[in-house]
PDB file of N, CA and C in Angstrom:
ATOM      1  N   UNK A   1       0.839  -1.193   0.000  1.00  0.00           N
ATOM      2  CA  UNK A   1       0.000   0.000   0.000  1.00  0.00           C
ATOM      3  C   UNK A   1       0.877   1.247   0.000  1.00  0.00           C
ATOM      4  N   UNK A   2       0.226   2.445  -0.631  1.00  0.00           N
ATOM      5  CA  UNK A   2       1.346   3.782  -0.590  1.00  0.00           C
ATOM      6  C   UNK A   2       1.068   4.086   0.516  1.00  0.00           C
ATOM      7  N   UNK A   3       2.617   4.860   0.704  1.00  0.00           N
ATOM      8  CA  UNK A   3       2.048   5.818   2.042  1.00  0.00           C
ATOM      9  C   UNK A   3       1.260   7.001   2.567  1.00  0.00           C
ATOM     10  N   UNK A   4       0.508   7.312   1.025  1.00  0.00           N
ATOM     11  CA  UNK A   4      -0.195   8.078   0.963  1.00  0.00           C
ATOM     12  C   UNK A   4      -2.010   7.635   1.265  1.00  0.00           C
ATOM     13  N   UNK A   5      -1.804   6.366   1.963  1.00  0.00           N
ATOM     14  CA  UNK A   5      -3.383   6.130   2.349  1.00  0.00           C
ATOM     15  C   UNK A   5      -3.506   5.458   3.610  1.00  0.00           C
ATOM     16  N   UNK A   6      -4.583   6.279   3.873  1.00  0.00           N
ATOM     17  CA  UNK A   6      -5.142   5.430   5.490  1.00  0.00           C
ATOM     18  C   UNK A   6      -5.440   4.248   5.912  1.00  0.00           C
ATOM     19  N   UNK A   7      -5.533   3.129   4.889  1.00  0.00           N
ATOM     20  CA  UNK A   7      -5.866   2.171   5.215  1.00  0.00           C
ATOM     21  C   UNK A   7      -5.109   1.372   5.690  1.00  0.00           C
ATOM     22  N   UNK A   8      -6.072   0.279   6.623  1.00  0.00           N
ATOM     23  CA  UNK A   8      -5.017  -0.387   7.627  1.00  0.00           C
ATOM     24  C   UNK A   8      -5.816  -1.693   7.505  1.00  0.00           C
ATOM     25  N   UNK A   9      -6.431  -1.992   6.461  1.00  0.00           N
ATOM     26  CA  UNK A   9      -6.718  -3.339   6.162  1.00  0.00           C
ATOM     27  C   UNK A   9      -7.706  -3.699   6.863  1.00  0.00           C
ATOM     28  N   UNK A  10      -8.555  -3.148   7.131  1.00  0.00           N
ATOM     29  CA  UNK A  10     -10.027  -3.200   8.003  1.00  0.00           C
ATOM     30  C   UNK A  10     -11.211  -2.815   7.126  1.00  0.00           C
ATOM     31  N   UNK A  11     -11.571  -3.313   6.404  1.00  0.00           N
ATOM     32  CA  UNK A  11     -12.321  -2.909   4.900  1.00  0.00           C
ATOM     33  C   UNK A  11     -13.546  -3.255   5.465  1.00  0.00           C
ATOM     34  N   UNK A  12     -14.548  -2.804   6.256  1.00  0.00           N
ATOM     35  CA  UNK A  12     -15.797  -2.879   6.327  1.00  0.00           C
ATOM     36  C   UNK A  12     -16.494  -1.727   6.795  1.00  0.00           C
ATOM     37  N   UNK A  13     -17.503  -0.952   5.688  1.00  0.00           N
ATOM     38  CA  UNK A  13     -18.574  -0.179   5.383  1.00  0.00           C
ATOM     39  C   UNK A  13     -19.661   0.135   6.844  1.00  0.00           C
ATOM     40  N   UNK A  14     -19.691   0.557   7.733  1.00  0.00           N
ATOM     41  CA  UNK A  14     -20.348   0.837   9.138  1.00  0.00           C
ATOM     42  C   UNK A  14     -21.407   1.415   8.581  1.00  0.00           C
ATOM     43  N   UNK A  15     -22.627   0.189   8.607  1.00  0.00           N
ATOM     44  CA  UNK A  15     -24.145   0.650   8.074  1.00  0.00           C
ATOM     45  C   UNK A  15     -24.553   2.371   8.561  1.00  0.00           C
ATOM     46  N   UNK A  16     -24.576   2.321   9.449  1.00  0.00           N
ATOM     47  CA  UNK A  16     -24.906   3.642   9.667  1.00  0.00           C
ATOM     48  C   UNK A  16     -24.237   4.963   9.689  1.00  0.00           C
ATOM     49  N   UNK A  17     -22.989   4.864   9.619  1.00  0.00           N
ATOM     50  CA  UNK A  17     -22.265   6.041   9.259  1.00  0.00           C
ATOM     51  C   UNK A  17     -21.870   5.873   7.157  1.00  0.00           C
ATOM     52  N   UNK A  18     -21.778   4.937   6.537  1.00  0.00           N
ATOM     53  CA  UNK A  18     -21.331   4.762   5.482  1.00  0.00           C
ATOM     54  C   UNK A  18     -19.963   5.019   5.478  1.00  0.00           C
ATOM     55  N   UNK A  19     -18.979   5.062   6.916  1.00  0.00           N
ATOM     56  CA  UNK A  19     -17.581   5.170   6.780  1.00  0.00           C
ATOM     57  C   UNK A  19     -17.308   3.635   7.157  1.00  0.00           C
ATOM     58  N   UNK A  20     -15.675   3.554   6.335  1.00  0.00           N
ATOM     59  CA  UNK A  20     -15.148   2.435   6.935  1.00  0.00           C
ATOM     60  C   UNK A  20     -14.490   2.694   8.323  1.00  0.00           C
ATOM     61  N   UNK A  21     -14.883   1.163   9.144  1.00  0.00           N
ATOM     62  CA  UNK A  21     -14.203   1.132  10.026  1.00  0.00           C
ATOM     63  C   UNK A  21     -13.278   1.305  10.254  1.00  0.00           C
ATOM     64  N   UNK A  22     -12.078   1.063   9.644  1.00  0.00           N
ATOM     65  CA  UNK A  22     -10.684   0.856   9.392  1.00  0.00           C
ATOM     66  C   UNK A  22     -10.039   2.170   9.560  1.00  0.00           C
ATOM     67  N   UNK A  23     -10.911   2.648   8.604  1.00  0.00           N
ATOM     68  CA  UNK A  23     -10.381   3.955   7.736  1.00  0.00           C
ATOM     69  C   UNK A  23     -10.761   5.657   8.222  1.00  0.00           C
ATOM     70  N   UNK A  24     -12.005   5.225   8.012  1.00  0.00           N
ATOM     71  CA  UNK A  24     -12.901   6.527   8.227  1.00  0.00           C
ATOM     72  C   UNK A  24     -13.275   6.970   6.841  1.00  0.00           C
ATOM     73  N   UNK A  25     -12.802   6.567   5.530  1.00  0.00           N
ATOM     74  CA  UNK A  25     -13.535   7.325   4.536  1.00  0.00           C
ATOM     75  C   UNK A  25     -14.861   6.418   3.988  1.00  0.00           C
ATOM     76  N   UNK A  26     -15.178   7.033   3.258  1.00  0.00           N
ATOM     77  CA  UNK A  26     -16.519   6.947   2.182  1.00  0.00           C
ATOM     78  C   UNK A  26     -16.346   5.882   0.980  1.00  0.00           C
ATOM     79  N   UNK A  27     -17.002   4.873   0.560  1.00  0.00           N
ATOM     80  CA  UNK A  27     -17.302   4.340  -0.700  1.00  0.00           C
ATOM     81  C   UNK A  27     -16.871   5.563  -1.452  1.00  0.00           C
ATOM     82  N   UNK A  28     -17.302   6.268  -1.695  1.00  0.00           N
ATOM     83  CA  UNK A  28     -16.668   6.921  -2.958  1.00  0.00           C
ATOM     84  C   UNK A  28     -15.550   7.644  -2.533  1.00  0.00           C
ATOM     85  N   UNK A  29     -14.886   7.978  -1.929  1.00  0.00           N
ATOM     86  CA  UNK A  29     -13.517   8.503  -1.675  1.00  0.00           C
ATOM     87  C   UNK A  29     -12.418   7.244  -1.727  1.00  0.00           C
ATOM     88  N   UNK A  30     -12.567   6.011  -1.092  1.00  0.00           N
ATOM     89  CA  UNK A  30     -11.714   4.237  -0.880  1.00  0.00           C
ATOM     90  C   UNK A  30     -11.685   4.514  -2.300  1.00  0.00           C
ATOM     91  N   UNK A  31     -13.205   4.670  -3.615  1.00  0.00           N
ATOM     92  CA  UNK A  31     -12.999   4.405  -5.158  1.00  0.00           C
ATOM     93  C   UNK A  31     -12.307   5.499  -5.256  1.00  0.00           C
ATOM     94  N   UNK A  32     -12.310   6.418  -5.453  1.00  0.00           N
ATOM     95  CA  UNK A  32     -11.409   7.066  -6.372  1.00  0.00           C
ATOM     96  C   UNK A  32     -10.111   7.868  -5.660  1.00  0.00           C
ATOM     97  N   UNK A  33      -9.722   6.923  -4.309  1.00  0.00           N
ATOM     98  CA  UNK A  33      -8.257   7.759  -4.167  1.00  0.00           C
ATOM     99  C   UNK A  33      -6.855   7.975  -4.869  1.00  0.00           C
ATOM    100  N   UNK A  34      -6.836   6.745  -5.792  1.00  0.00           N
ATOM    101  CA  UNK A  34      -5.645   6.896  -6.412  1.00  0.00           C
ATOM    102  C   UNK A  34      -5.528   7.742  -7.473  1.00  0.00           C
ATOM    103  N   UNK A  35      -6.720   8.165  -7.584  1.00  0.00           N
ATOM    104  CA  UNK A  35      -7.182   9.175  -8.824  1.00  0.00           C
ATOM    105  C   UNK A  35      -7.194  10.586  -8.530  1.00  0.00           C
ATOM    106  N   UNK A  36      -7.051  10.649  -7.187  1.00  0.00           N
ATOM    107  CA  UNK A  36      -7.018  12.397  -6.340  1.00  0.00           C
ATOM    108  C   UNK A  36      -5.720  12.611  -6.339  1.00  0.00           C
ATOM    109  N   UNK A  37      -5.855  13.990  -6.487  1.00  0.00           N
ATOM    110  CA  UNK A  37      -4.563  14.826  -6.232  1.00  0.00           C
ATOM    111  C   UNK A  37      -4.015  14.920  -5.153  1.00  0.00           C
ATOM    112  N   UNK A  38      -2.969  14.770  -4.589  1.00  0.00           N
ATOM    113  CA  UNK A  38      -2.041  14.546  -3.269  1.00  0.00           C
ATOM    114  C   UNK A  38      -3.100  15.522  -2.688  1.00  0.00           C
ATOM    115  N   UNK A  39      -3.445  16.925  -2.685  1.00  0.00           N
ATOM    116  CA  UNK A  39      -3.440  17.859  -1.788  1.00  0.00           C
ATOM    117  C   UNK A  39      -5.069  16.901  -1.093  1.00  0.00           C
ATOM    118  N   UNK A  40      -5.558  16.778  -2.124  1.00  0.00           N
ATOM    119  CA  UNK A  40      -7.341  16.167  -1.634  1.00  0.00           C
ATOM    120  C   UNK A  40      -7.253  15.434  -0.861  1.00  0.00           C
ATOM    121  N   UNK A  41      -6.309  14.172  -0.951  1.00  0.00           N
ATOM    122  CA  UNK A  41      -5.963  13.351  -0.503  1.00  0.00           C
ATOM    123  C   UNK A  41      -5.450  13.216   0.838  1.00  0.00           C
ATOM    124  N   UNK A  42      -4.500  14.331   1.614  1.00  0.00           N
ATOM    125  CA  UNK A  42      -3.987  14.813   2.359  1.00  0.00           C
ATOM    126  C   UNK A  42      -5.095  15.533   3.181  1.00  0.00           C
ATOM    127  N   UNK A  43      -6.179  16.551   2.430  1.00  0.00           N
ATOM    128  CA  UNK A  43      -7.385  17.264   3.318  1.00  0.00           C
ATOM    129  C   UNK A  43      -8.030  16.069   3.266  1.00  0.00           C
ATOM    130  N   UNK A  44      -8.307  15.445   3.134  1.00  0.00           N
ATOM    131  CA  UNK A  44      -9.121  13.721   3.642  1.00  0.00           C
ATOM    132  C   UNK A  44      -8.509  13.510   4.573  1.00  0.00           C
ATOM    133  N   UNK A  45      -7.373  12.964   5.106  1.00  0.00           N
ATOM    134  CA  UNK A  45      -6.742  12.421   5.745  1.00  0.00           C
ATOM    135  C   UNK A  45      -7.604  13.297   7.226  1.00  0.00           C
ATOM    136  N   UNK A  46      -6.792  14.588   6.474  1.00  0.00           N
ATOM    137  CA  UNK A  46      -6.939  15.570   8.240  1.00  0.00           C
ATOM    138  C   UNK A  46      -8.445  15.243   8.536  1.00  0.00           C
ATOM    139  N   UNK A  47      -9.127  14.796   8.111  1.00  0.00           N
ATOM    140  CA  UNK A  47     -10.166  14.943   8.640  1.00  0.00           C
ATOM    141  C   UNK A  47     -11.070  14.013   9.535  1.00  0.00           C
ATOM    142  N   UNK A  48     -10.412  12.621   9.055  1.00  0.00           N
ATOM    143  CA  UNK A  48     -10.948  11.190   9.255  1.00  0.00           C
ATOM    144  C   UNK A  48     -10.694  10.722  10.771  1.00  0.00           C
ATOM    145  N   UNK A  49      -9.855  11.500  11.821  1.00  0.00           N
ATOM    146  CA  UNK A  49     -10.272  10.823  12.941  1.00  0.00           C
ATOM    147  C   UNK A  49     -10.939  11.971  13.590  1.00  0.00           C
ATOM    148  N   UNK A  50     -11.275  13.103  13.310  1.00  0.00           N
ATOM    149  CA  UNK A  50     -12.063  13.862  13.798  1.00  0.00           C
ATOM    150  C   UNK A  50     -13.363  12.799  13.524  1.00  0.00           C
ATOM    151  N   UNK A  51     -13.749  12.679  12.344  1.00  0.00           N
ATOM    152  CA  UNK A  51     -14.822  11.885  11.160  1.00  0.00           C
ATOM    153  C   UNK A  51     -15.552  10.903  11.953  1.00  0.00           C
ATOM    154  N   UNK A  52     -14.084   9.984  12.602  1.00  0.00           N
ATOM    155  CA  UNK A  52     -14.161   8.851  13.262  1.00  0.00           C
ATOM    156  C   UNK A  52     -15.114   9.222  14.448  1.00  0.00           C
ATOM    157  N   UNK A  53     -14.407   9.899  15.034  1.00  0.00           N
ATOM    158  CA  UNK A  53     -14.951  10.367  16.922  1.00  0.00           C
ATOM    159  C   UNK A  53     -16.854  11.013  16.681  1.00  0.00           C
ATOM    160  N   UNK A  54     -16.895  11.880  15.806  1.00  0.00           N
ATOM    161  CA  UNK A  54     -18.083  11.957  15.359  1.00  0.00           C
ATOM    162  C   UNK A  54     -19.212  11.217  15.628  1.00  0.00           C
ATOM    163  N   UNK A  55     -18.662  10.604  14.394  1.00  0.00           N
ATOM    164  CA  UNK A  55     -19.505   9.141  14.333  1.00  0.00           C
ATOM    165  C   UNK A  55     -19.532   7.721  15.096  1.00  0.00           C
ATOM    166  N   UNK A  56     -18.884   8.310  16.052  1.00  0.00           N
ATOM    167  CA  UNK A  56     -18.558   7.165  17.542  1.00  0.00           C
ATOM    168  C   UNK A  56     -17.731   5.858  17.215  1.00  0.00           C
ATOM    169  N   UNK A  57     -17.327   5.860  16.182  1.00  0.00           N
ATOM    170  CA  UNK A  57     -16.234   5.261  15.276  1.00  0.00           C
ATOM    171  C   UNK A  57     -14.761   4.822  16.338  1.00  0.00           C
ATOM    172  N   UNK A  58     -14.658   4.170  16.788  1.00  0.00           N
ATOM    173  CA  UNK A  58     -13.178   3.444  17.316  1.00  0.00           C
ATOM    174  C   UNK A  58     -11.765   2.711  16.453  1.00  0.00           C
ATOM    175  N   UNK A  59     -11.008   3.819  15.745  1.00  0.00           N
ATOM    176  CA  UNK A  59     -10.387   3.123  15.204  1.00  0.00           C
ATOM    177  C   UNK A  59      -9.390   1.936  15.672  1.00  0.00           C
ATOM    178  N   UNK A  60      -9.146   0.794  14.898  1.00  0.00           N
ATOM    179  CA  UNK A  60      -8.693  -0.565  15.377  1.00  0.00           C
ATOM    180  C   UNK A  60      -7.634  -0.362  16.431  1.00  0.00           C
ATOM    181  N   UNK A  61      -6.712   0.252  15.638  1.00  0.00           N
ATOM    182  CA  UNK A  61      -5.702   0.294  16.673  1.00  0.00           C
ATOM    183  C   UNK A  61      -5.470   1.248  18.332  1.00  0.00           C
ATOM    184  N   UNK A  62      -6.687   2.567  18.238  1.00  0.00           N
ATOM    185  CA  UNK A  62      -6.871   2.826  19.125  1.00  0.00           C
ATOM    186  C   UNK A  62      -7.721   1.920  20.277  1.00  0.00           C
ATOM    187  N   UNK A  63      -8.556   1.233  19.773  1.00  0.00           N
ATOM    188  CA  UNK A  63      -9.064   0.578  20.810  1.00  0.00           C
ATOM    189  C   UNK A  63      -8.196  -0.913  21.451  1.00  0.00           C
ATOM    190  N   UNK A  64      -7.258  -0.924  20.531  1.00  0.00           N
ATOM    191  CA  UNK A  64      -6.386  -2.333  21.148  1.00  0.00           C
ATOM    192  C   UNK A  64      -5.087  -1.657  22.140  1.00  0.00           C
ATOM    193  N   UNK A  65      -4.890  -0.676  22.046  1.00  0.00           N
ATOM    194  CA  UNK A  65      -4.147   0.526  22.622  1.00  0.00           C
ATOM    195  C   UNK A  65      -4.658   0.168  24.195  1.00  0.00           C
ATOM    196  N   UNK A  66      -3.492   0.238  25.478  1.00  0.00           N
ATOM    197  CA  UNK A  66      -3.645   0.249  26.486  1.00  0.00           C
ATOM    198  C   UNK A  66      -4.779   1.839  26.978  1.00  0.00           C
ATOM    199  N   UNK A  67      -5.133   1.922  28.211  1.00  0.00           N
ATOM    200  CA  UNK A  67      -5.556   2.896  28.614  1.00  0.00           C
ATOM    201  C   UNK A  67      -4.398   3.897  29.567  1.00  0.00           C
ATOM    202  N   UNK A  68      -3.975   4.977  29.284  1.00  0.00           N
ATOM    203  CA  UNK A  68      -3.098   4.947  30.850  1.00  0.00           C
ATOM    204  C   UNK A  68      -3.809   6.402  31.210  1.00  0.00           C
ATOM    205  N   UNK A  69      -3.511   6.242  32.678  1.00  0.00           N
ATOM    206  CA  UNK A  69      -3.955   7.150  33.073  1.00  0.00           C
ATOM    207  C   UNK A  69      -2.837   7.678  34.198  1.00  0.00           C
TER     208      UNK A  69
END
């Protein structure tokens, strides 16, 4: 995978938000990223764990992540 994408191999569509779990983007953003221009691509990025928290979204590796306090 480039290092220009979020994915972390968690490819499933969250009925009610229409984001991936994995990821945080959209069916149509996963289709046509390799086709976006770095900069789009990059303002996607910034946006997807805000996206995540939103939509009560737990990304994988944060939730396997210890707690510390």
């Amino acid at each position: 995978m480039s290092k220009e994408t979020p994915c972390i191999a968690v490819c499933m569509i969250d009925p009610k938000t229409s984001l991936c779990f994995g990821c945080g983007r959209t069916l149509p953003e996963i289709a046509r990223w390799h086709r976006m221009e770095t900069a789009e691509r990059h303002a996607v990025m910034a946006q997807l764990a805000a996206r995540m928290a939103d939509a009560g979204l737990v990304q994988p590796e944060a939730a396997a992540s210890p707690k510390l306090d």
